[in-house]
C-alpha atoms as a PDB file:
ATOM      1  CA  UNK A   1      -1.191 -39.033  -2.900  1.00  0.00           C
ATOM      2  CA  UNK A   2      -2.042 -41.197   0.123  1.00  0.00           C
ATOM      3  CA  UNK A   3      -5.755 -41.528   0.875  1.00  0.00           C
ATOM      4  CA  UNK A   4      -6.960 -38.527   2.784  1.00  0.00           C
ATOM      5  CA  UNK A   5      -7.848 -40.297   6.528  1.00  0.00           C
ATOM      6  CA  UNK A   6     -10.598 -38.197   7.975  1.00  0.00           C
ATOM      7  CA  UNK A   7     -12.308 -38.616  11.548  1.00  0.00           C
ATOM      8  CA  UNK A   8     -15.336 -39.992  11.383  1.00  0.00           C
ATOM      9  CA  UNK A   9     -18.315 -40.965  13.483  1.00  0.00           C
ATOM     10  CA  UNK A  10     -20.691 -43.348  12.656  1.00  0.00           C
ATOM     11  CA  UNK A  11     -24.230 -43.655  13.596  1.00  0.00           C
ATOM     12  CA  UNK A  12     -25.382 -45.966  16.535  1.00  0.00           C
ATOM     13  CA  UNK A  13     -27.460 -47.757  13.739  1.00  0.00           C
ATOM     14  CA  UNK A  14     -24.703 -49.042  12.129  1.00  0.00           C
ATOM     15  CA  UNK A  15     -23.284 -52.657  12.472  1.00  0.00           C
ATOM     16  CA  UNK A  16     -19.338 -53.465  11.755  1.00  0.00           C
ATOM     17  CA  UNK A  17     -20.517 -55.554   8.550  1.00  0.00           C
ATOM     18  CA  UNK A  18     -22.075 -51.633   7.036  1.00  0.00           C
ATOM     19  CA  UNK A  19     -20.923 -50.417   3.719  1.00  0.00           C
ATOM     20  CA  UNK A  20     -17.448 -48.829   3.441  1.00  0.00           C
ATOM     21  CA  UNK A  21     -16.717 -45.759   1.589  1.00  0.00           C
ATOM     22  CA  UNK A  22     -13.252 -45.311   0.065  1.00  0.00           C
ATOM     23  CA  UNK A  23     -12.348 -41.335  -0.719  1.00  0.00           C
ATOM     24  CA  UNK A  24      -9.685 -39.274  -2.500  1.00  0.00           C
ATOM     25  CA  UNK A  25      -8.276 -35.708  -1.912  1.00  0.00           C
ATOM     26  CA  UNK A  26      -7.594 -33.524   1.198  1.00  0.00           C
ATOM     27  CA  UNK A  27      -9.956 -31.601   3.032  1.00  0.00           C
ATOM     28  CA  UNK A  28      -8.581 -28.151   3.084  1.00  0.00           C
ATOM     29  CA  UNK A  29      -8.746 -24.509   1.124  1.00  0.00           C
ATOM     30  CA  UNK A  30      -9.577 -25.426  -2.039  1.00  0.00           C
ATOM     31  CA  UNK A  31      -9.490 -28.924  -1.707  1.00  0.00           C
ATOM     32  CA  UNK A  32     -11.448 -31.219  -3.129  1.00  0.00           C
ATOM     33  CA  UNK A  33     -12.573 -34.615  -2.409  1.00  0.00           C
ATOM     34  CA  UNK A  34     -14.164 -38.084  -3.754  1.00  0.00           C
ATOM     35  CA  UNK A  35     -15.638 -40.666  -2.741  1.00  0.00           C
ATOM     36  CA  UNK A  36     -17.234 -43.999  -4.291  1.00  0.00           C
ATOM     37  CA  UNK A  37     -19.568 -47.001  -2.709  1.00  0.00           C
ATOM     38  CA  UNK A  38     -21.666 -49.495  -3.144  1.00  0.00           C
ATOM     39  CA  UNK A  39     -25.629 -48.835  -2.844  1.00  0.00           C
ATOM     40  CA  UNK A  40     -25.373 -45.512  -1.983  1.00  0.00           C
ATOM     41  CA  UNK A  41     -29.186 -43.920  -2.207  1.00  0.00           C
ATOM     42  CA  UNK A  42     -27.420 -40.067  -1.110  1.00  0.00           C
ATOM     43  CA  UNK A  43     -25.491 -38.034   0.437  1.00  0.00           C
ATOM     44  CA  UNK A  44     -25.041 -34.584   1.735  1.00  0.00           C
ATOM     45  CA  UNK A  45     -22.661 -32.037   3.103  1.00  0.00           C
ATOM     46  CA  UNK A  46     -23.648 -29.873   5.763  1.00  0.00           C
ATOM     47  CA  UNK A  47     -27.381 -30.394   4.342  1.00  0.00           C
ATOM     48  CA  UNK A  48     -26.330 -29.305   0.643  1.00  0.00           C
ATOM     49  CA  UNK A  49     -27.585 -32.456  -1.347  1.00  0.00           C
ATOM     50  CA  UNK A  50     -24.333 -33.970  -3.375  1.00  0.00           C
ATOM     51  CA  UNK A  51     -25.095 -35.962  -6.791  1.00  0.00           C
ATOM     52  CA  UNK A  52     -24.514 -39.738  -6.887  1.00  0.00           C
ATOM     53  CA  UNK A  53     -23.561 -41.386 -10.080  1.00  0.00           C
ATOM     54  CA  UNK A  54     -24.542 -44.708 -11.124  1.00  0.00           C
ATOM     55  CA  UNK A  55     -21.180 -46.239  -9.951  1.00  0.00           C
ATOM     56  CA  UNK A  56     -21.751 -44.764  -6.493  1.00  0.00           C
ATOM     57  CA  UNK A  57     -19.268 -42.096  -7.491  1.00  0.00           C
ATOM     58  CA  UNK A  58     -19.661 -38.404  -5.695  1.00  0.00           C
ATOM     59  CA  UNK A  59     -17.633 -35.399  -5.042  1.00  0.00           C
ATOM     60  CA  UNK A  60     -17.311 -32.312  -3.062  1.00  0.00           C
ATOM     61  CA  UNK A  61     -14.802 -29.387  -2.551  1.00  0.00           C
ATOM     62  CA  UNK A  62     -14.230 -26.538  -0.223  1.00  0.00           C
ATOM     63  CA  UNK A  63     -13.905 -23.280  -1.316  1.00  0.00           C
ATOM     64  CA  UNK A  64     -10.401 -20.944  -1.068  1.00  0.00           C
ATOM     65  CA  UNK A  65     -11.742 -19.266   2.584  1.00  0.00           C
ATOM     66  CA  UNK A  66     -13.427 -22.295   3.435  1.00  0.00           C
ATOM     67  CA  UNK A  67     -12.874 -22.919   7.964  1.00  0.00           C
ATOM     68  CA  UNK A  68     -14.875 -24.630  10.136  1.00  0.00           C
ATOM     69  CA  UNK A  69     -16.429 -28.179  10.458  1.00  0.00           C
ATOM     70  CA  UNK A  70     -17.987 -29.888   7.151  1.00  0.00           C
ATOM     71  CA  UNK A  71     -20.417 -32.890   7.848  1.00  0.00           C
ATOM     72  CA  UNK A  72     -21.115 -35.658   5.492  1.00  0.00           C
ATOM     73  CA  UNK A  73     -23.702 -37.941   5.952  1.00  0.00           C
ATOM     74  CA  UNK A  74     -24.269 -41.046   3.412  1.00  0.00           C
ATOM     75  CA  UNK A  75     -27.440 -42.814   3.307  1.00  0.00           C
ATOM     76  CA  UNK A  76     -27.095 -46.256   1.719  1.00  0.00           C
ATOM     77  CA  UNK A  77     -30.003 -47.960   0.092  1.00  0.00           C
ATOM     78  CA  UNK A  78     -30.627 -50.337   3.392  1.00  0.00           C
ATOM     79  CA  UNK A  79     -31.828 -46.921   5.160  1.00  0.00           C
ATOM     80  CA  UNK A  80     -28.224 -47.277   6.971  1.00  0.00           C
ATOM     81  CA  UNK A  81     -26.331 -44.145   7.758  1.00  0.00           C
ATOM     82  CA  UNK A  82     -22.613 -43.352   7.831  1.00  0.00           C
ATOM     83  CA  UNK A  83     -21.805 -40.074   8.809  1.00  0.00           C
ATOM     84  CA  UNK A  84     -17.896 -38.047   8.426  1.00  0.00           C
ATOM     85  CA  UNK A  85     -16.882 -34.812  10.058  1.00  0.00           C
ATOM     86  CA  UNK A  86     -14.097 -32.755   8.426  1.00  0.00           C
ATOM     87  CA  UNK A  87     -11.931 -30.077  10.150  1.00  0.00           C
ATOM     88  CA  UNK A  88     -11.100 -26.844   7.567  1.00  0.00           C
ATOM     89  CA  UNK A  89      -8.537 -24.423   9.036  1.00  0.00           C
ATOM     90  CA  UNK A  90      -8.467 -21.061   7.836  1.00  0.00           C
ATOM     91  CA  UNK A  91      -5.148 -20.745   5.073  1.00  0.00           C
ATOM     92  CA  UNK A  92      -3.179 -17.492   4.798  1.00  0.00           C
ATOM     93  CA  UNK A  93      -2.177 -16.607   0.941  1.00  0.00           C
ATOM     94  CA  UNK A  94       1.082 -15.011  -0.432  1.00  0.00           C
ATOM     95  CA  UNK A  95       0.453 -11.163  -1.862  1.00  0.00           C
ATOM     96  CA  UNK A  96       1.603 -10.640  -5.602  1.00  0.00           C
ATOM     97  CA  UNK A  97       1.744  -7.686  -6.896  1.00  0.00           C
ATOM     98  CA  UNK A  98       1.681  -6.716 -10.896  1.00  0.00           C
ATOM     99  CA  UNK A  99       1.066  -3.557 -13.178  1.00  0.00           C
ATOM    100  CA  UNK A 100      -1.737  -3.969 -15.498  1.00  0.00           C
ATOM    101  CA  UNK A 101      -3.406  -1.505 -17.948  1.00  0.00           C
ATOM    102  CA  UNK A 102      -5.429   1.446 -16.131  1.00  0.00           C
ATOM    103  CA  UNK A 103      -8.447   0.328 -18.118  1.00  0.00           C
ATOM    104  CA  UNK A 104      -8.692  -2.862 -16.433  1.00  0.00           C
ATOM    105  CA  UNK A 105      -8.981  -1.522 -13.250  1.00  0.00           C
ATOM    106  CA  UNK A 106     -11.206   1.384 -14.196  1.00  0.00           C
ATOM    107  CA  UNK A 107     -12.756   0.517 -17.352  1.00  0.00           C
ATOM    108  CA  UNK A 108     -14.487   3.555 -19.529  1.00  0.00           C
ATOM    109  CA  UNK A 109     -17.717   4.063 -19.666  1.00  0.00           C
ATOM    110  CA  UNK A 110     -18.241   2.843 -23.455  1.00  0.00           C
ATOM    111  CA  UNK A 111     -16.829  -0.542 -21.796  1.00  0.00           C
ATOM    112  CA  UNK A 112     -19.137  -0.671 -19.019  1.00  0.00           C
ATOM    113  CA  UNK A 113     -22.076  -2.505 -21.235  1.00  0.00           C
ATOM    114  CA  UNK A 114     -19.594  -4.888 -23.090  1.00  0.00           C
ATOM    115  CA  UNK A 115     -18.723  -6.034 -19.211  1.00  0.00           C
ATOM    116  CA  UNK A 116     -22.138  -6.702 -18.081  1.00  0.00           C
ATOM    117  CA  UNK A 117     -23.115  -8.371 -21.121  1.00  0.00           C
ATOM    118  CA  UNK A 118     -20.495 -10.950 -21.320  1.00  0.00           C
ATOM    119  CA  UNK A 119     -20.752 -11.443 -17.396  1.00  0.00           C
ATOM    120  CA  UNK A 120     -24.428 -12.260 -17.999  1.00  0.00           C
ATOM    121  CA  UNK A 121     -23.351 -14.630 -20.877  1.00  0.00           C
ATOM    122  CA  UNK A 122     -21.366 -16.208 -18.258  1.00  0.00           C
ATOM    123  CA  UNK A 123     -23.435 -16.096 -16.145  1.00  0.00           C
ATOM    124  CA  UNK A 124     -26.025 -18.101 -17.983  1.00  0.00           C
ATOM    125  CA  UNK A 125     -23.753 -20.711 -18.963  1.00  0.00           C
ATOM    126  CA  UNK A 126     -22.900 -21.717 -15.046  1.00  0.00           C
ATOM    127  CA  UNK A 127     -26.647 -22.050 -14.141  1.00  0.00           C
ATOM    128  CA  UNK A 128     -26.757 -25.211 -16.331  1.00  0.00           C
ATOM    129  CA  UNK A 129     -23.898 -26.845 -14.237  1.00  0.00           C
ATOM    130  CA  UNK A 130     -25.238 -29.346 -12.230  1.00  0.00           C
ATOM    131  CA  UNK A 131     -26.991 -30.764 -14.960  1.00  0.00           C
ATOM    132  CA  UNK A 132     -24.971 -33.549 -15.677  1.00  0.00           C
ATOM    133  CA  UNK A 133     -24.946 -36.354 -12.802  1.00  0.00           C
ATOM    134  CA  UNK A 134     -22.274 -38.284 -14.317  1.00  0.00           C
ATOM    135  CA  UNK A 135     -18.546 -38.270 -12.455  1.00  0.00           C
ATOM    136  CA  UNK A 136     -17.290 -37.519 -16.081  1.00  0.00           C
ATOM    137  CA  UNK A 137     -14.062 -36.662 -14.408  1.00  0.00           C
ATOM    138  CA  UNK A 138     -13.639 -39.865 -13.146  1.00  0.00           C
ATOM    139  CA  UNK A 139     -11.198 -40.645 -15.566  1.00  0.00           C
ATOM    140  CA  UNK A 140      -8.319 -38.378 -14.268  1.00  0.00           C
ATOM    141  CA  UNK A 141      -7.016 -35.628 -14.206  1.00  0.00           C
ATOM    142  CA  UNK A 142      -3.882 -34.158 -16.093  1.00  0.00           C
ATOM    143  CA  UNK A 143      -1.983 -30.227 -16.273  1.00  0.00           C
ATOM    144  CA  UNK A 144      -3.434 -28.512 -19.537  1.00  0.00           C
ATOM    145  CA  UNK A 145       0.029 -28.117 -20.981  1.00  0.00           C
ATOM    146  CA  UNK A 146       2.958 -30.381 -22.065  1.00  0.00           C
ATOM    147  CA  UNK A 147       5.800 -27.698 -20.080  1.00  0.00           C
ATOM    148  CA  UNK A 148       4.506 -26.883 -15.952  1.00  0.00           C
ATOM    149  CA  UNK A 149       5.863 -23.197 -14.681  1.00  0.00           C
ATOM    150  CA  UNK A 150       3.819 -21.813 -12.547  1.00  0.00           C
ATOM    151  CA  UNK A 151       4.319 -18.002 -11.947  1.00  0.00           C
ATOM    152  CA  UNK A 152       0.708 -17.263 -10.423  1.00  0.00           C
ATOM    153  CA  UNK A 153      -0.691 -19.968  -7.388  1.00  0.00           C
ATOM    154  CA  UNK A 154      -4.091 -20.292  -6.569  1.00  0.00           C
ATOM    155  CA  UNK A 155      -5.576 -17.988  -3.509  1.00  0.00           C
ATOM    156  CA  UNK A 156      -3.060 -15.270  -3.792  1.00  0.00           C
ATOM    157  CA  UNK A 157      -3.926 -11.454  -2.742  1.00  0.00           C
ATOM    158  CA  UNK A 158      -3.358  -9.458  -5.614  1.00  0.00           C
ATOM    159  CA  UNK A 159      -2.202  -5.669  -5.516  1.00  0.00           C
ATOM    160  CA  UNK A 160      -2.801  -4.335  -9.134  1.00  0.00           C
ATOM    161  CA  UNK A 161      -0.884  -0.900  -9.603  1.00  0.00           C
ATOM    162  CA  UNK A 162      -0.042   0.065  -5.668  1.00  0.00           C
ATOM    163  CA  UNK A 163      -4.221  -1.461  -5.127  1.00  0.00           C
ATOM    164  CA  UNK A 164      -5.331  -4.077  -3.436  1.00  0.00           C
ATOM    165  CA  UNK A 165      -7.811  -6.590  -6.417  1.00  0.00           C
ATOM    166  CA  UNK A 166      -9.743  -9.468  -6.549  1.00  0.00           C
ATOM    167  CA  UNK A 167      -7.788 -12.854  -5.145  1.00  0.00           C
ATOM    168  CA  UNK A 168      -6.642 -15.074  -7.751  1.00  0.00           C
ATOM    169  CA  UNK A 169      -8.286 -18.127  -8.365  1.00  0.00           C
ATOM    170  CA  UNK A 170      -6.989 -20.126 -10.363  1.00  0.00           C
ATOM    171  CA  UNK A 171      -3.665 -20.595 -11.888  1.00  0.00           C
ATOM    172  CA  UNK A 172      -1.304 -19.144 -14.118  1.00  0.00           C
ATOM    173  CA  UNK A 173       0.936 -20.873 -16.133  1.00  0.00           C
ATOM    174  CA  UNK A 174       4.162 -19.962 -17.891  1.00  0.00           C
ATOM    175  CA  UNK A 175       4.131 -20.989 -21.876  1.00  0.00           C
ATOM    176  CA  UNK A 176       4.688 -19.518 -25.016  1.00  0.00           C
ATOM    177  CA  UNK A 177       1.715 -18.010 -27.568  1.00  0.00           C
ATOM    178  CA  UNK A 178       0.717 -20.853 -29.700  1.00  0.00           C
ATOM    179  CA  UNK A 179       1.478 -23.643 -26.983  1.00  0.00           C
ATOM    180  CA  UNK A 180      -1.376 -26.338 -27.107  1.00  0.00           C
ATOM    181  CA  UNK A 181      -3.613 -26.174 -23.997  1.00  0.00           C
ATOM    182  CA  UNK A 182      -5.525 -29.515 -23.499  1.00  0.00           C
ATOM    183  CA  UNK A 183      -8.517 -30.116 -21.449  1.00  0.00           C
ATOM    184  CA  UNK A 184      -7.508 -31.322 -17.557  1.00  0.00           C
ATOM    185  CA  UNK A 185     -10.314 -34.093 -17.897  1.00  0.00           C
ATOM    186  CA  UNK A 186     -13.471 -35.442 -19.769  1.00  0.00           C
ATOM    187  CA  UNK A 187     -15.787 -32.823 -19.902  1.00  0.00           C
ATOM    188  CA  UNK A 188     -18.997 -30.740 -22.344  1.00  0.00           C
ATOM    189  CA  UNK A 189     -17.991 -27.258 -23.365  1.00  0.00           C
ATOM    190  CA  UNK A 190     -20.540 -24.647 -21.575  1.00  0.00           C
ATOM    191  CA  UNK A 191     -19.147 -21.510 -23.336  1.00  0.00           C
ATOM    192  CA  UNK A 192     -16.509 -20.324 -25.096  1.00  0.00           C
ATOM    193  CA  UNK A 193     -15.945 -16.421 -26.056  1.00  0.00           C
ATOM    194  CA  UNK A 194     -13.141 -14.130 -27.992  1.00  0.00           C
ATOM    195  CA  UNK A 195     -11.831 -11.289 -27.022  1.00  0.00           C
ATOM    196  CA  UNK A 196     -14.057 -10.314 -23.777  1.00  0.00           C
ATOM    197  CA  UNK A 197     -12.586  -7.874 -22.126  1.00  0.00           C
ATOM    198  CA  UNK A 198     -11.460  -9.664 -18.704  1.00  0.00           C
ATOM    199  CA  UNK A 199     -11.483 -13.120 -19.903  1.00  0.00           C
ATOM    200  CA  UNK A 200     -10.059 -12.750 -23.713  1.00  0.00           C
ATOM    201  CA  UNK A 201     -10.896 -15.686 -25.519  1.00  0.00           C
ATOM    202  CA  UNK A 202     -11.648 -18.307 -22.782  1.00  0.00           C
ATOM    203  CA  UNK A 203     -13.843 -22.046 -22.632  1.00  0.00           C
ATOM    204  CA  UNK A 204     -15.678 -22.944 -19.854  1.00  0.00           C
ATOM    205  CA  UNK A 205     -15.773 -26.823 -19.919  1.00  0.00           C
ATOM    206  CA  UNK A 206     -18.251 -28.904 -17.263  1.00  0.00           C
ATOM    207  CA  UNK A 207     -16.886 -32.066 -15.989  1.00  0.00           C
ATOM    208  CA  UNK A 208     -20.109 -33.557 -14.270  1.00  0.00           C
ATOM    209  CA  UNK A 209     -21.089 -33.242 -10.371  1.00  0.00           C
ATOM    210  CA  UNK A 210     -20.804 -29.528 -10.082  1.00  0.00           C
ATOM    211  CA  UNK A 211     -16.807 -29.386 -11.175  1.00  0.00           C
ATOM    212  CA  UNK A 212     -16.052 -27.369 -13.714  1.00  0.00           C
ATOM    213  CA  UNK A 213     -12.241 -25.897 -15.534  1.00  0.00           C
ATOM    214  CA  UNK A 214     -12.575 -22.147 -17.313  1.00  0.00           C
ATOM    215  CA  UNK A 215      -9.060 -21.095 -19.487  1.00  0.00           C
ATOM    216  CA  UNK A 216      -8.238 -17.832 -19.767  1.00  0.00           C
ATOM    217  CA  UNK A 217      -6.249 -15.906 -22.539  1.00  0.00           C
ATOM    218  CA  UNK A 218      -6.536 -18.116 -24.962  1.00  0.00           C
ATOM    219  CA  UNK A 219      -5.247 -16.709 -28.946  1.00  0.00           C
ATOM    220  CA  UNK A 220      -7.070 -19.308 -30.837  1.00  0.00           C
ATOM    221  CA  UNK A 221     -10.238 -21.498 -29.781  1.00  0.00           C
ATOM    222  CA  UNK A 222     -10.258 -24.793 -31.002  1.00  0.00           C
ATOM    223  CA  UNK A 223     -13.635 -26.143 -29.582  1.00  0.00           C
ATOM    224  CA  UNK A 224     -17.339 -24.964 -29.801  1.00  0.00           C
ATOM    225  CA  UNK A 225     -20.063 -24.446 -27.556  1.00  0.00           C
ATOM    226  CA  UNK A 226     -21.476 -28.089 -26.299  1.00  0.00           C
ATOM    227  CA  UNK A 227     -19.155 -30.245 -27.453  1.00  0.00           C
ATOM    228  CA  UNK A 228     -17.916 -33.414 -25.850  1.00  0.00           C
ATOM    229  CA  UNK A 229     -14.577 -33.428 -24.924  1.00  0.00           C
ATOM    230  CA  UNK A 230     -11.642 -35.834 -23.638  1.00  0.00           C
ATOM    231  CA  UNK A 231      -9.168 -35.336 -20.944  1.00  0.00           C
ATOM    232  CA  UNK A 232      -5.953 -34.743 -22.809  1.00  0.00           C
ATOM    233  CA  UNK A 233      -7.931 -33.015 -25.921  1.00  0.00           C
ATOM    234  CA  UNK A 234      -6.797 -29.867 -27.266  1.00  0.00           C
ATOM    235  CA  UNK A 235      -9.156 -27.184 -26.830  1.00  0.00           C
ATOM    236  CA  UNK A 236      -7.191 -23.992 -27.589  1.00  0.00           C
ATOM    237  CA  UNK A 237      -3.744 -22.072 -27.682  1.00  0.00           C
ATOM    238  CA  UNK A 238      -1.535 -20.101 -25.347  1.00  0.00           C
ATOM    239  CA  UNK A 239      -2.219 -16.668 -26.194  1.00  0.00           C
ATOM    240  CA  UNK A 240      -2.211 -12.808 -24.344  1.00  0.00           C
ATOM    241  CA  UNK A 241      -5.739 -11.955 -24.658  1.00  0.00           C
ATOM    242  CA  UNK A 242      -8.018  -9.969 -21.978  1.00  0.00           C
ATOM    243  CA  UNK A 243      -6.736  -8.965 -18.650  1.00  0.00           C
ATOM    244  CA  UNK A 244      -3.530  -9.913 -19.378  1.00  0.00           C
ATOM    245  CA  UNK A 245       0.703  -8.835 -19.182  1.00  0.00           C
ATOM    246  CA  UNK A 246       1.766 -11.552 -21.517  1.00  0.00           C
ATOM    247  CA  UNK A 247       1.242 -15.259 -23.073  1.00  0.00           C
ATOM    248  CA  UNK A 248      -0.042 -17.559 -20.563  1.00  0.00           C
ATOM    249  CA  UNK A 249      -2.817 -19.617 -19.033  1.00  0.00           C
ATOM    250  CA  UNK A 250      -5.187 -18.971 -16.215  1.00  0.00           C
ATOM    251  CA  UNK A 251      -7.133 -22.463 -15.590  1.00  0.00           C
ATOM    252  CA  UNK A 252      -9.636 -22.264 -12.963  1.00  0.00           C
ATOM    253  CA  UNK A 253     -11.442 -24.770 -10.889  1.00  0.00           C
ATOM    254  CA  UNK A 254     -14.882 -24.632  -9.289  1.00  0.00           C
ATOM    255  CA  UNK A 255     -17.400 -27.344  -7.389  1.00  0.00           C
ATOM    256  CA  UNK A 256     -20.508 -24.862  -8.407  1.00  0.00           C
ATOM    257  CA  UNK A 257     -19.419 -21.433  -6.702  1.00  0.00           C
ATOM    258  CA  UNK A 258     -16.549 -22.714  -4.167  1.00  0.00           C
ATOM    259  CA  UNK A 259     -13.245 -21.348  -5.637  1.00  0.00           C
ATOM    260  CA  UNK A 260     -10.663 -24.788  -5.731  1.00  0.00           C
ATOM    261  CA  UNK A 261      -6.471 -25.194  -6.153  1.00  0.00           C
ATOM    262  CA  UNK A 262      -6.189 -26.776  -9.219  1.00  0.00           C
ATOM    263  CA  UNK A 263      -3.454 -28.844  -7.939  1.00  0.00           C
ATOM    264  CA  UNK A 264      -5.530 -30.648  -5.718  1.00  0.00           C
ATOM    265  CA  UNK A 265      -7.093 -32.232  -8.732  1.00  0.00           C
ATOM    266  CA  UNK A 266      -3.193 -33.518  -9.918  1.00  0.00           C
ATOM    267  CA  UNK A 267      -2.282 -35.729  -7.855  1.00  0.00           C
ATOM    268  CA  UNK A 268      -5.021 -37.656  -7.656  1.00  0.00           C
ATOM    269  CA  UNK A 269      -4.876 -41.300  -8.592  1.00  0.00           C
ATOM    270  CA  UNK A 270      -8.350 -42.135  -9.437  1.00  0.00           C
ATOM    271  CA  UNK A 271      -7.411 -45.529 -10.624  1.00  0.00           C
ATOM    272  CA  UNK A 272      -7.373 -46.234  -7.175  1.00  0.00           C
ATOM    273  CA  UNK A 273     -11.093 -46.126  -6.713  1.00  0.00           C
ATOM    274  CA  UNK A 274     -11.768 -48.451  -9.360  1.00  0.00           C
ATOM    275  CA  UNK A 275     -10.586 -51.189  -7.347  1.00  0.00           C
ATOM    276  CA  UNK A 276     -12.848 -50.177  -4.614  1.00  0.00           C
END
């Protein structure tokens, strides 16, 4: 992927000899960018404070109905100022429509407390992302299994038995039960579950900044609660479990709460900001 050009306007303060910033990714739906340079003391989008790593690395994304103008301001540790605006348009989604079990959509009432306790586990789990400040994903990304189908894209409207569900966000891959699925980048396990009732048997892993990759439907766990992980490791296998019509894998992406494409993490080459 070419390096995503943005206009920018810079602060009157500034001189033409100021710090440059290189970035990756595409501001859009989804989307999700990163950026790296030298002394940088912070930075901010739209006044939500981003993290900074030691290398000057820092990301941001935009969630799946993200519109409207994002502004980025970077504060280097000479007091001098850079700032970036970003134009979102609003994106229009494909419908897809599938048959699922009726208690999925209208779970009994004996299922009703199973729900809200592993939601709260969840929950619980995402409140201690943001913890790390490292850009642990700055090694790259890769797809979590050796064969790519995808029969589910990210941001889709989903009519579940003639009604009209939650969009999906994430994505679903083809692949057969007992396929390896590998972690899309370096990352600490927040949770991992079997057999909840939406989610099946599922790991939550945390990649650093805010960014974090949840699969879905696993039939075997392979990892445990807080462990360290590398980009490429096998954390689990292809399975049917939870909310599901057959063997496959939902990965999802988030920066905190904003919903991103998964792909938009795929083609990025983050060697490139190592020669920054």
């Amino acid at each position: 992927m070419k390096y995503f050009i943005v206009l920018f306007t810079v602060c009157i303060s500034i001189s033409i000899s100021a710090q440059e910033i290189k970035f990756l990714g595409e501001a859009k739906p989804g989307g999700i960018i990163i950026g790296t340079g030298d002394k940088i003391a912070s930075a901010a989008l739209n006044n939500t404070k981003l993290q900074i790593d030691k290398n000057g690395v820092f990301l941001f994304g935009f969630d799946r109905d993200a519109a409207g103008t994002f502004n980025l301001s970077v504060k280097f540790e000479n007091k001098k100022v850079k700032t970036f605006k970003y134009i979102v348009k609003k994106q229009k989604y494909d419908v897809q429509r599938l048959r699922v079990a009726k208690d999925f959509l209208n779970p009994p009432t004996k299922i009703l407390e199973q729900i809200e306790t592993e939601e709260q586990m969840i929950k619980e789990a995402r409140a201690k992302v943001g913890i790390i400040k490292d850009a642990l994903f700055i090694s790259g990304f890769e797809n979590p299994l050796d064969s790519v189908n995808i029969r589910a894209a990210f941001g889709v409207q989903r009519i579940l038995n003639g009604k009209p569900s939650n969009v999906h966000n994430g994505l679903d891959f083809s692949a057969e039960a007992g396929d390896s699925i590998r972690a899309i980048a370096d990352g600490v396990v927040r949770i991992t579950g079997e057999n909840f009732f939406y989610n099946g048997t599922f790991a939550l892993l945390d990649h650093g900044q805010g960014l974090t990759s949840v699969y879905l439907h696993m039939s075997k766990l392979l990892v445990n609660n807080d462990q360290t992980v590398k980009k490429g490791e096998v954390i689990g296998l292809v399975g049917s479990t939870g909310r599901s019509t057959g063997p496959h894998l939902h990965l999802g992406v988030q920066w905190y709460k904003k919903r991103i494409d998964p792909m938009s993490l795929f083609d990025l080459k983050l060697e490139k900001l190592k020669d920054f």
